[in-house]
C-alpha atoms as a PDB file:
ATOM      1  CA  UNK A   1      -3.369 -49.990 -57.088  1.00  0.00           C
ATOM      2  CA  UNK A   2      -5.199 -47.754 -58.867  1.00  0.00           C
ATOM      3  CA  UNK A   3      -7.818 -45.230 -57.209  1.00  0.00           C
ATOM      4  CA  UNK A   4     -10.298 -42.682 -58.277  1.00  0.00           C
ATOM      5  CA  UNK A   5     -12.303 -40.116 -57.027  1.00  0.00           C
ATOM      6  CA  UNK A   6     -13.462 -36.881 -57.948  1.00  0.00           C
ATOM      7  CA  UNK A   7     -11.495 -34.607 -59.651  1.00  0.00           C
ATOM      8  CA  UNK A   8     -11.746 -32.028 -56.386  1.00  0.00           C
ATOM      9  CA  UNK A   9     -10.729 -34.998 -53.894  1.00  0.00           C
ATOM     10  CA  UNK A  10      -7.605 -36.958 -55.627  1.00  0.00           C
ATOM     11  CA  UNK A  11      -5.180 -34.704 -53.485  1.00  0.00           C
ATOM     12  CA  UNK A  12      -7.378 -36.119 -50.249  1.00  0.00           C
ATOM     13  CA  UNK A  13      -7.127 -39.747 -51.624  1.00  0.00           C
ATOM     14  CA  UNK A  14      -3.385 -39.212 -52.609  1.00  0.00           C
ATOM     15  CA  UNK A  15      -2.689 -38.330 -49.022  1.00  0.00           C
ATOM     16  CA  UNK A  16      -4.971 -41.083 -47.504  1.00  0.00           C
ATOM     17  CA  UNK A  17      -3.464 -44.026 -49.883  1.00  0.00           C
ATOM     18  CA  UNK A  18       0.320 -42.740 -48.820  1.00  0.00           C
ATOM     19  CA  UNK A  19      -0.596 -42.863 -44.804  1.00  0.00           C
ATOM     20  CA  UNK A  20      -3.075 -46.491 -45.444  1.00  0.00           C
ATOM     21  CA  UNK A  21       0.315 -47.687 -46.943  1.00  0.00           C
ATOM     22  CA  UNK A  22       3.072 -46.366 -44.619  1.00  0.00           C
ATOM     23  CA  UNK A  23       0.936 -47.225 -41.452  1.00  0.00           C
ATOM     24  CA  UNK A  24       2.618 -50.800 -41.775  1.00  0.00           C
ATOM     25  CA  UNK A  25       5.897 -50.396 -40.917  1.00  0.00           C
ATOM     26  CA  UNK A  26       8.441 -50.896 -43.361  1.00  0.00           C
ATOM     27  CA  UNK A  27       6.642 -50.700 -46.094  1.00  0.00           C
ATOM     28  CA  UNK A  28       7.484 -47.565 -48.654  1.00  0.00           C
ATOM     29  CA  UNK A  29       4.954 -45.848 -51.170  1.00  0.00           C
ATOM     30  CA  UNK A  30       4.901 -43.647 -53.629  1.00  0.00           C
ATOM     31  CA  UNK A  31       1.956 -42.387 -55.203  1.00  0.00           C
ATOM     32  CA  UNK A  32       1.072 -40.498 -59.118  1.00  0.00           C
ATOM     33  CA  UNK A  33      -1.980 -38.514 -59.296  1.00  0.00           C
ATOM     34  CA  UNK A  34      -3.621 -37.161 -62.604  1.00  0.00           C
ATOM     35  CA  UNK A  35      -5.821 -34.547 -61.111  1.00  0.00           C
ATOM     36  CA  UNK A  36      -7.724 -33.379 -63.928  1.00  0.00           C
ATOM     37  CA  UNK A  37      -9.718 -36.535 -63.541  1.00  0.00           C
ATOM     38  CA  UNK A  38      -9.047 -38.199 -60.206  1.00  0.00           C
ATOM     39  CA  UNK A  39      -6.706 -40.828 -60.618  1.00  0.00           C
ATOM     40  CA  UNK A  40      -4.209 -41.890 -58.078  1.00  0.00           C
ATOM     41  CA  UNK A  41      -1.955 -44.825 -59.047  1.00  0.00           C
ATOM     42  CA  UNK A  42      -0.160 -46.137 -55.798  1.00  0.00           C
ATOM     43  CA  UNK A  43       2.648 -48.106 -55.590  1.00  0.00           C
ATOM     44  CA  UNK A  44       4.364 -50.113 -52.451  1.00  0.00           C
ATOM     45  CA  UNK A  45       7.064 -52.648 -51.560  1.00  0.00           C
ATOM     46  CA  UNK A  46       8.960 -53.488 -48.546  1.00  0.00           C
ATOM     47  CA  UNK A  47      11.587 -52.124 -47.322  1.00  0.00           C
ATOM     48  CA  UNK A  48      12.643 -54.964 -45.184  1.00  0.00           C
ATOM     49  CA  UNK A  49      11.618 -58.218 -45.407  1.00  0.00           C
ATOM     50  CA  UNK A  50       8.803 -58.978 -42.688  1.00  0.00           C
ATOM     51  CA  UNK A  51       6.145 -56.730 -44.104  1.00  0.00           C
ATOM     52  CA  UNK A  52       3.028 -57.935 -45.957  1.00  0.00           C
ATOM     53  CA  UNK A  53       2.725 -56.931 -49.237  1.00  0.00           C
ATOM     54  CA  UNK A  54      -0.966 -57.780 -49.417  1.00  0.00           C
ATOM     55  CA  UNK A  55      -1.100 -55.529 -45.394  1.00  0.00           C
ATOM     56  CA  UNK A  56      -2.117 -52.377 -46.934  1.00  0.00           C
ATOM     57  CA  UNK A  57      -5.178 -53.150 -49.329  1.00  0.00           C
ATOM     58  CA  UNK A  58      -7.567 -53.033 -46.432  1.00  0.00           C
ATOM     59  CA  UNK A  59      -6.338 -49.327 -46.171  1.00  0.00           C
ATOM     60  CA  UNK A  60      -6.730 -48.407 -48.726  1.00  0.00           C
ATOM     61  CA  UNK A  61     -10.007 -49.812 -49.152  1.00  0.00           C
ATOM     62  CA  UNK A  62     -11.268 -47.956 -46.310  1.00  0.00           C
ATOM     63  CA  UNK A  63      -9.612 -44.817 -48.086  1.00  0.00           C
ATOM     64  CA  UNK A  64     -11.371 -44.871 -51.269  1.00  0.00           C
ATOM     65  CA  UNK A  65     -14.918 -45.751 -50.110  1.00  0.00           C
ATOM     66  CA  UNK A  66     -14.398 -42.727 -47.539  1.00  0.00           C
ATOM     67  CA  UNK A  67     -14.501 -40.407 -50.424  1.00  0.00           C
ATOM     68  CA  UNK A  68     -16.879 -42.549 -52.027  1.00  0.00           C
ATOM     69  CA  UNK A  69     -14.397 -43.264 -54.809  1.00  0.00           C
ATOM     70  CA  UNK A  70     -13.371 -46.519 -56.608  1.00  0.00           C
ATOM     71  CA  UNK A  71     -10.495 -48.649 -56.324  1.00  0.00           C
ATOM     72  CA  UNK A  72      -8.727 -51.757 -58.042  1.00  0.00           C
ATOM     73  CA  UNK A  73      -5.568 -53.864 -57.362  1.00  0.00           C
ATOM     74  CA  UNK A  74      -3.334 -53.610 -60.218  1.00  0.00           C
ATOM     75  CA  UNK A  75      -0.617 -56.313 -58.940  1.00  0.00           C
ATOM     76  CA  UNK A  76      -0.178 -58.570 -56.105  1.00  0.00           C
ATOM     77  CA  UNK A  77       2.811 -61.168 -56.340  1.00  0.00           C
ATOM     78  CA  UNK A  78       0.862 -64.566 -57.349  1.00  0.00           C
ATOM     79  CA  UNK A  79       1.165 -65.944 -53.740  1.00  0.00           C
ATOM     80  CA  UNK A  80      -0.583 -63.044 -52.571  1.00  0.00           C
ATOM     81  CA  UNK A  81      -3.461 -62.736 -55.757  1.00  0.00           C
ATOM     82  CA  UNK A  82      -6.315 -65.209 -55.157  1.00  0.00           C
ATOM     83  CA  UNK A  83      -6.236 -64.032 -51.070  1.00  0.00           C
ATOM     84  CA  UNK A  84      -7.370 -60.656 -52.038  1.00  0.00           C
ATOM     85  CA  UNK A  85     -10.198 -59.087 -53.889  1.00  0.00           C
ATOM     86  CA  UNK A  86      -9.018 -57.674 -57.240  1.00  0.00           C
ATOM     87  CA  UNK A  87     -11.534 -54.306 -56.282  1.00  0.00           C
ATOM     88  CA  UNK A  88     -11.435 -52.610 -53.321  1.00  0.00           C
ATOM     89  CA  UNK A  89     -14.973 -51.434 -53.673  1.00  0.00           C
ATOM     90  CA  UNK A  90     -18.194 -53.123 -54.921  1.00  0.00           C
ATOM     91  CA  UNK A  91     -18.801 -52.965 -58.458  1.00  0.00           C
ATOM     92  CA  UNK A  92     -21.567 -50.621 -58.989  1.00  0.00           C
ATOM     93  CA  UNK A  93     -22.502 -52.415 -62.718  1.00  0.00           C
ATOM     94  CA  UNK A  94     -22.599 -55.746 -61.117  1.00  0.00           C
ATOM     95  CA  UNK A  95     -26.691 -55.738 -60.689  1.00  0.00           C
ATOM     96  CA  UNK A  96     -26.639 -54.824 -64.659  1.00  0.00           C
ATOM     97  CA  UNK A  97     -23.660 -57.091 -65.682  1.00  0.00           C
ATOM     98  CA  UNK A  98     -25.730 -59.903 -64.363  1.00  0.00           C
ATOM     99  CA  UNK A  99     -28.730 -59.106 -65.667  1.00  0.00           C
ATOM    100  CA  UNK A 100     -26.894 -58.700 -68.828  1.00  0.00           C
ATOM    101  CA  UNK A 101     -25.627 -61.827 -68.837  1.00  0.00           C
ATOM    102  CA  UNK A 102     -28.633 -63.777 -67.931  1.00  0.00           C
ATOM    103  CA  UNK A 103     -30.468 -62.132 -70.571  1.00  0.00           C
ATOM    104  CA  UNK A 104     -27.638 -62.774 -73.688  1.00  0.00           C
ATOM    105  CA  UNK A 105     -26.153 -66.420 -71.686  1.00  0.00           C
ATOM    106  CA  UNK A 106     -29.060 -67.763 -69.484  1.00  0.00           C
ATOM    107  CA  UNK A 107     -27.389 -71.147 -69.424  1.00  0.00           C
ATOM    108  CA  UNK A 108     -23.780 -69.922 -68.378  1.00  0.00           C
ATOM    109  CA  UNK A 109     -22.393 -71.653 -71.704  1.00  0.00           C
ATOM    110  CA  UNK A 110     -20.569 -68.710 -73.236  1.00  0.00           C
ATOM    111  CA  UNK A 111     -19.233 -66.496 -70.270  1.00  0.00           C
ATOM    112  CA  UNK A 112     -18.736 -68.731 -67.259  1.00  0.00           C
ATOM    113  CA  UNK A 113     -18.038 -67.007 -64.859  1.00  0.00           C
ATOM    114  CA  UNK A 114     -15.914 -63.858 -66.789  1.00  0.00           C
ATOM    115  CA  UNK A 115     -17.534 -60.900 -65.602  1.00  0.00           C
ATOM    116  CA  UNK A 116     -16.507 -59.932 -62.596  1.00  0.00           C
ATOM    117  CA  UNK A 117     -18.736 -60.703 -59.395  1.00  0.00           C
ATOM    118  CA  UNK A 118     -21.590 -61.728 -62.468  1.00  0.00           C
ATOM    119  CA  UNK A 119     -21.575 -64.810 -61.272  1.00  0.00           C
END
């Protein structure tokens, strides 16, 4: 997954991604944070064979909108994908991506359906 906040609160976010991950048990993450502009890339997998790879994206949902930061699902194996929302917050552009594509594709012949919660 990849997260973002601001600059001043990736540490916090690091930190709240590792414990939204490791609070399932048996599950093992590792996290990469770019400071300078408040990314945090995490990274999980099981570490025996009864955990839920999918178990942790509610955590870290909850993480990232706590520190009113954004969040997306990089990878989820494809058994797992169409279960889970690809972001893990709501898309602030989706009001204008709509609009957008109303104005440019009113009949829906030309994007069906490819931008993201557009609709």
């Amino acid at each position: 997954a990849r997260l973002c906040a601001l600059p001043t609160r990736a540490p916090e976010l690091a930190a709240r991604a590792i414990e939204a991950v490791s609070g399932h048990e048996g599950a093992l993450a590792g996290t990469a944070s770019d400071v300078l502009s408040g990314l945090v890339t995490v990274r999980w997998t099981r570490s025996k064979g009864t955990v839920d790879l999918a178990a942790p994206v509610v955590g870290l949902s909850v993480a990232v909108r706590a520190l009113e930061g954004t969040g997306v699902i990089v990878y989820l194996p494809p058994s797992l994908r169409r279960a889970h929302p690809y972001l893990l917050t709501p898309d602030p552009s989706a009001a204008v991506s709509r609009r957008v594509l109303k104005a440019f594709d009113p009949a829906g012949i030309f994007s069906p359906g490819r931008i993201l919660g557009a609709g």
